[in-house]
C-alpha atoms as a PDB file:
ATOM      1  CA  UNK A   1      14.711-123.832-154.724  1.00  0.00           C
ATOM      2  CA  UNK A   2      12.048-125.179-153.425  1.00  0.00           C
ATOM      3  CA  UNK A   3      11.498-127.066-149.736  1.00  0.00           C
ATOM      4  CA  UNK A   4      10.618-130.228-151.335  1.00  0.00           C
ATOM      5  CA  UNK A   5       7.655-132.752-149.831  1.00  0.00           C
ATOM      6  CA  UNK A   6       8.832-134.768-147.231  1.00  0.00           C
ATOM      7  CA  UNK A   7       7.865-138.866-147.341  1.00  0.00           C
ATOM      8  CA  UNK A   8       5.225-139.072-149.950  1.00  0.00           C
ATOM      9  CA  UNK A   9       5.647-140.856-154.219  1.00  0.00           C
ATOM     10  CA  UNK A  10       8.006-139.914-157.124  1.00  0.00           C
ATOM     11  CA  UNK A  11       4.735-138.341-158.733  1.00  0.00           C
ATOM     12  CA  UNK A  12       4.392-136.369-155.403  1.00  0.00           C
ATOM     13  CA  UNK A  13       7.180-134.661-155.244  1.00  0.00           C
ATOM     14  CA  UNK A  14       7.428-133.396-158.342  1.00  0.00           C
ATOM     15  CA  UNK A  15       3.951-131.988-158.118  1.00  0.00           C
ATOM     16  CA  UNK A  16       5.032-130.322-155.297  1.00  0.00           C
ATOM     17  CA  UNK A  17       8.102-129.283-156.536  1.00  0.00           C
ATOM     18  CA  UNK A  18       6.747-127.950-159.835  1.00  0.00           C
ATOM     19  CA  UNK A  19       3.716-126.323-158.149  1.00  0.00           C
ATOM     20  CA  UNK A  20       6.365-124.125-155.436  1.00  0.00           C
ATOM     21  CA  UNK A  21       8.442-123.003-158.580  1.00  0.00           C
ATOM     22  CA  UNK A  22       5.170-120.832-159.596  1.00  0.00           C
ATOM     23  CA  UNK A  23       5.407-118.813-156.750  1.00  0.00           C
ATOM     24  CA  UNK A  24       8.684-116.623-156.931  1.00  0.00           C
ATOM     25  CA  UNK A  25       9.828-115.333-153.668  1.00  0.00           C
ATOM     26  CA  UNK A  26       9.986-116.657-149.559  1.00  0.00           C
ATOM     27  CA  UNK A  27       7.087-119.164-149.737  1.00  0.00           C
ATOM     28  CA  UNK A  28       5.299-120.210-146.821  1.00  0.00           C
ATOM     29  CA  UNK A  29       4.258-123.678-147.279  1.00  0.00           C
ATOM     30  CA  UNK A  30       1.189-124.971-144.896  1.00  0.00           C
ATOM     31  CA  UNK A  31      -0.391-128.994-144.496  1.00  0.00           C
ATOM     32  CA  UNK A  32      -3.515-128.325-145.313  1.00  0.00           C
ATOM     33  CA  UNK A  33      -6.663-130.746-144.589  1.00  0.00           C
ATOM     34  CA  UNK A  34     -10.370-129.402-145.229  1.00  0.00           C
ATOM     35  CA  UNK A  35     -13.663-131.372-145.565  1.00  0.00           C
ATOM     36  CA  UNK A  36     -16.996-129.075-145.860  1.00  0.00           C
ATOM     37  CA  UNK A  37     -18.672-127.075-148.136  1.00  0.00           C
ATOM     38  CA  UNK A  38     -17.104-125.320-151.491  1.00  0.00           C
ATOM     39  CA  UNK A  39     -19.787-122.344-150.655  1.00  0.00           C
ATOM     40  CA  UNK A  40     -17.564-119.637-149.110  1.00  0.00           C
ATOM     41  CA  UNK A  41     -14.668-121.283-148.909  1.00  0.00           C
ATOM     42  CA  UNK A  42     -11.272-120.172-149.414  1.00  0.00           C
ATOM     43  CA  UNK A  43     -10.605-122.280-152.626  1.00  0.00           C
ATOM     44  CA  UNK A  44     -13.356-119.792-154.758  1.00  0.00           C
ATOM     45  CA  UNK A  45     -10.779-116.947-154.386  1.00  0.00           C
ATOM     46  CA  UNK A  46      -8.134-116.305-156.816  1.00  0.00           C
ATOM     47  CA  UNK A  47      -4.590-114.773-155.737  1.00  0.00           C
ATOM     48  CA  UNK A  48      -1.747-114.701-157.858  1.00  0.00           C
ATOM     49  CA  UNK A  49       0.211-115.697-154.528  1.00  0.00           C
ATOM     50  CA  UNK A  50      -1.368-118.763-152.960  1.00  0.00           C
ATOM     51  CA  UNK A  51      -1.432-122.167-155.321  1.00  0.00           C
ATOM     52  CA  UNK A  52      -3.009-125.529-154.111  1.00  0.00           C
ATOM     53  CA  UNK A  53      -1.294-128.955-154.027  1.00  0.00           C
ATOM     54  CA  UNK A  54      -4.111-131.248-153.681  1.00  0.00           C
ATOM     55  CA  UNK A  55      -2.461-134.811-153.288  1.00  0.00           C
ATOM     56  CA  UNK A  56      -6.041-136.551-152.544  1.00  0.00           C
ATOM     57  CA  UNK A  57      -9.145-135.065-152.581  1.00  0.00           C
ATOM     58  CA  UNK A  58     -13.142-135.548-153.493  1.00  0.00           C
ATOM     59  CA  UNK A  59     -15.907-133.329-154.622  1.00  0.00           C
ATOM     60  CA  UNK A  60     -18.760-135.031-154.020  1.00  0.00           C
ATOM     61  CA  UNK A  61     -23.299-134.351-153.859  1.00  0.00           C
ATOM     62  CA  UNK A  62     -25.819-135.775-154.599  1.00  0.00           C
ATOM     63  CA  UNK A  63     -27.541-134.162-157.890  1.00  0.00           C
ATOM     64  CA  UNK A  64     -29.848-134.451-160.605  1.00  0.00           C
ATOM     65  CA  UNK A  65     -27.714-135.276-163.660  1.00  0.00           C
ATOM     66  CA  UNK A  66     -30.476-134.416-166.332  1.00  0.00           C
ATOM     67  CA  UNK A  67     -29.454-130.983-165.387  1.00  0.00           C
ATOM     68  CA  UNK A  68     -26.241-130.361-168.335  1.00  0.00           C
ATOM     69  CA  UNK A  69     -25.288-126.659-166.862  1.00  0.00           C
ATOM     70  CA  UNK A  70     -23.390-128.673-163.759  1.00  0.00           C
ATOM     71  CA  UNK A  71     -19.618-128.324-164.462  1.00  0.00           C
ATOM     72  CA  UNK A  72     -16.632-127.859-162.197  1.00  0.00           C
ATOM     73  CA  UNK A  73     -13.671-125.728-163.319  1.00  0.00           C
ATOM     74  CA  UNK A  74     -10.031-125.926-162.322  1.00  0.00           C
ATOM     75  CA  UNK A  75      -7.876-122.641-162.675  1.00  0.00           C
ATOM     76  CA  UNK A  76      -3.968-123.127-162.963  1.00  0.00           C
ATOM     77  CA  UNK A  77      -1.814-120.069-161.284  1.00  0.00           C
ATOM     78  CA  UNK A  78      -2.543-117.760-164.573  1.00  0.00           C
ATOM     79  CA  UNK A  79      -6.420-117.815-163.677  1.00  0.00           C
ATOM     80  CA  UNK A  80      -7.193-119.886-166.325  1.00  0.00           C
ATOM     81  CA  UNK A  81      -9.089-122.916-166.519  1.00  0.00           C
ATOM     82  CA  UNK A  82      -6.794-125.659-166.574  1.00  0.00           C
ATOM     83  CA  UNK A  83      -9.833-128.564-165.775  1.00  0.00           C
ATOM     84  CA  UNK A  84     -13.180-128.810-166.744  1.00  0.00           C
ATOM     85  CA  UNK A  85     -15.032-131.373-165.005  1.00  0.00           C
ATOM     86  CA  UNK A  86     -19.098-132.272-166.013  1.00  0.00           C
ATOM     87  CA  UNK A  87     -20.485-135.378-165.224  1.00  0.00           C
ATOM     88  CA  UNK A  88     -21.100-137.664-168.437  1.00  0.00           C
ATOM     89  CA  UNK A  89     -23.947-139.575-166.962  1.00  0.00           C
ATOM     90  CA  UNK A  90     -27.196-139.949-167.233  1.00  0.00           C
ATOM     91  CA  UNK A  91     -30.392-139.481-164.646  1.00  0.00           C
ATOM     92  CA  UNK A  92     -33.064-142.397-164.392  1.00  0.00           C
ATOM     93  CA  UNK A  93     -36.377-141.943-164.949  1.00  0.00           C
ATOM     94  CA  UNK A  94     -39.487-143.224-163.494  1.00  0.00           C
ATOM     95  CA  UNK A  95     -42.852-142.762-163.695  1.00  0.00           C
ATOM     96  CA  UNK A  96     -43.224-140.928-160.165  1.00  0.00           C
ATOM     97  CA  UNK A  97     -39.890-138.766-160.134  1.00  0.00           C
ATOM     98  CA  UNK A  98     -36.460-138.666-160.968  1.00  0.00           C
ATOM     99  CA  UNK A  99     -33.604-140.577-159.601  1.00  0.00           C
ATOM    100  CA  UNK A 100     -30.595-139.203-158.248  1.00  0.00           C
ATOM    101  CA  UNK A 101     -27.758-140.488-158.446  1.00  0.00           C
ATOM    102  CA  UNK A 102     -24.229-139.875-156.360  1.00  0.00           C
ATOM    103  CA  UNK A 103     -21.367-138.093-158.701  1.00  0.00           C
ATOM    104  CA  UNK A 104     -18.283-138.079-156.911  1.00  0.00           C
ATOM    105  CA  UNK A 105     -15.027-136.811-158.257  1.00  0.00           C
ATOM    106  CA  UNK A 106     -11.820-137.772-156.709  1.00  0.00           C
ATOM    107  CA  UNK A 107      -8.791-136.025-158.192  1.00  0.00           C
ATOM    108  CA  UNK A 108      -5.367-136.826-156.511  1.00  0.00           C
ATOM    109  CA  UNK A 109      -2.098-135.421-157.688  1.00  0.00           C
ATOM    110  CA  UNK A 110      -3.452-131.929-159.065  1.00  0.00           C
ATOM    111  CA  UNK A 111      -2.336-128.341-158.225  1.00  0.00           C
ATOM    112  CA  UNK A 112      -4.598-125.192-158.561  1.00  0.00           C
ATOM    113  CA  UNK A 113      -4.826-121.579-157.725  1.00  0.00           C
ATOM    114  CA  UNK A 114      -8.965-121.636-157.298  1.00  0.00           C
ATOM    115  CA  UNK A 115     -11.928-123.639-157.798  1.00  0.00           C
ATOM    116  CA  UNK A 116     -15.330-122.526-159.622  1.00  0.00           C
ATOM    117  CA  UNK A 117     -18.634-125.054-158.791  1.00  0.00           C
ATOM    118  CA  UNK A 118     -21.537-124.524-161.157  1.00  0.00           C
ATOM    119  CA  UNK A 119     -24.253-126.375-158.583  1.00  0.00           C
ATOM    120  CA  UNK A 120     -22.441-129.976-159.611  1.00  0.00           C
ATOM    121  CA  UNK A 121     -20.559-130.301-156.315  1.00  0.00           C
ATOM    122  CA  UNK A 122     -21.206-128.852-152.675  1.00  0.00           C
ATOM    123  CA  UNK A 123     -19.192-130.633-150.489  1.00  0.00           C
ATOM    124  CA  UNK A 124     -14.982-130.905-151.008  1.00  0.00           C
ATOM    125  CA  UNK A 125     -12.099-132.894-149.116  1.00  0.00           C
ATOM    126  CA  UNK A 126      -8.601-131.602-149.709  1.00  0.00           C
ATOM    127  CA  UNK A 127      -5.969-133.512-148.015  1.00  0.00           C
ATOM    128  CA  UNK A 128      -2.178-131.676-149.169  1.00  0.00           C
ATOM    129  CA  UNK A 129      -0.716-128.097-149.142  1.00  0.00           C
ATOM    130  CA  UNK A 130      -1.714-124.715-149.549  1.00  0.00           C
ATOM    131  CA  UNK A 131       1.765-122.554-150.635  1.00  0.00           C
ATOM    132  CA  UNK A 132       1.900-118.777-150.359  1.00  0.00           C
ATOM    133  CA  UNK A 133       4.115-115.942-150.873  1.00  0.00           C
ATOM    134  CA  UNK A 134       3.913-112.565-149.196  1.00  0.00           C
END
């Protein structure tokens, strides 16, 4: 059974709830706040015994959106992409240079076993829980 979130919405909880019922077996569950860079951080890695419960977060650079091959992916606890995220709009241009324009993403609610950035995002804020097993 699992611990269940303490406080927090309806939606919330079952996130939470649903997202601990992946991992069979004594779970460790562990608050969790991180603001920094994706580069090297512990969200690239995949293990089938760690998922992510990401109740408010933001990926967020500043980039050139003429370039298409941008894309963020979200893998569920199967390693499988679950979310595909690509920024639909457009970059300005000028007769000197191009614009660039802020692209923030700010999922809240979401669970997720790893993150892969193709150059659209560099910087991440995840406020909720990382959940283990041994």
């Amino acid at each position: 059974m699992a611990y269940g979130l303490v406080g927090g919405s309806v939606s919330e909880k079952l996130l939470f709830n649903h997202a601990s019922s992946l991992l069979v077996g004594v779970q460790t569950i562990v608050p969790l706040f991180y603001q920094g860079v994706i580069a090297n951080s512990e969200f690239l890695i995949y293990s089938a015994k760690k998922i992510y419960v990401l109740l408010d977060g933001e990926f967020s650079q500043i980039v050139d959106l003429s370039d298409d091959t941008n894309s963020l992916k979200i893998y569920n606890e199967a390693n499988v992409v679950s979310m595909y995220i690509k920024n639909g709009s457009y970059a300005i241009t000028s007769t000197d240079d191009n614009l660039y324009i802020p692209s923030n993403y700010c999922p809240k609610n979401i669970y997720f076993s790893r993150i892969i950035n193709d150059n659209l995002y560099s910087y991440f804020k995840f406020i909720g829980y990382k959940i283990t097993i041994p």
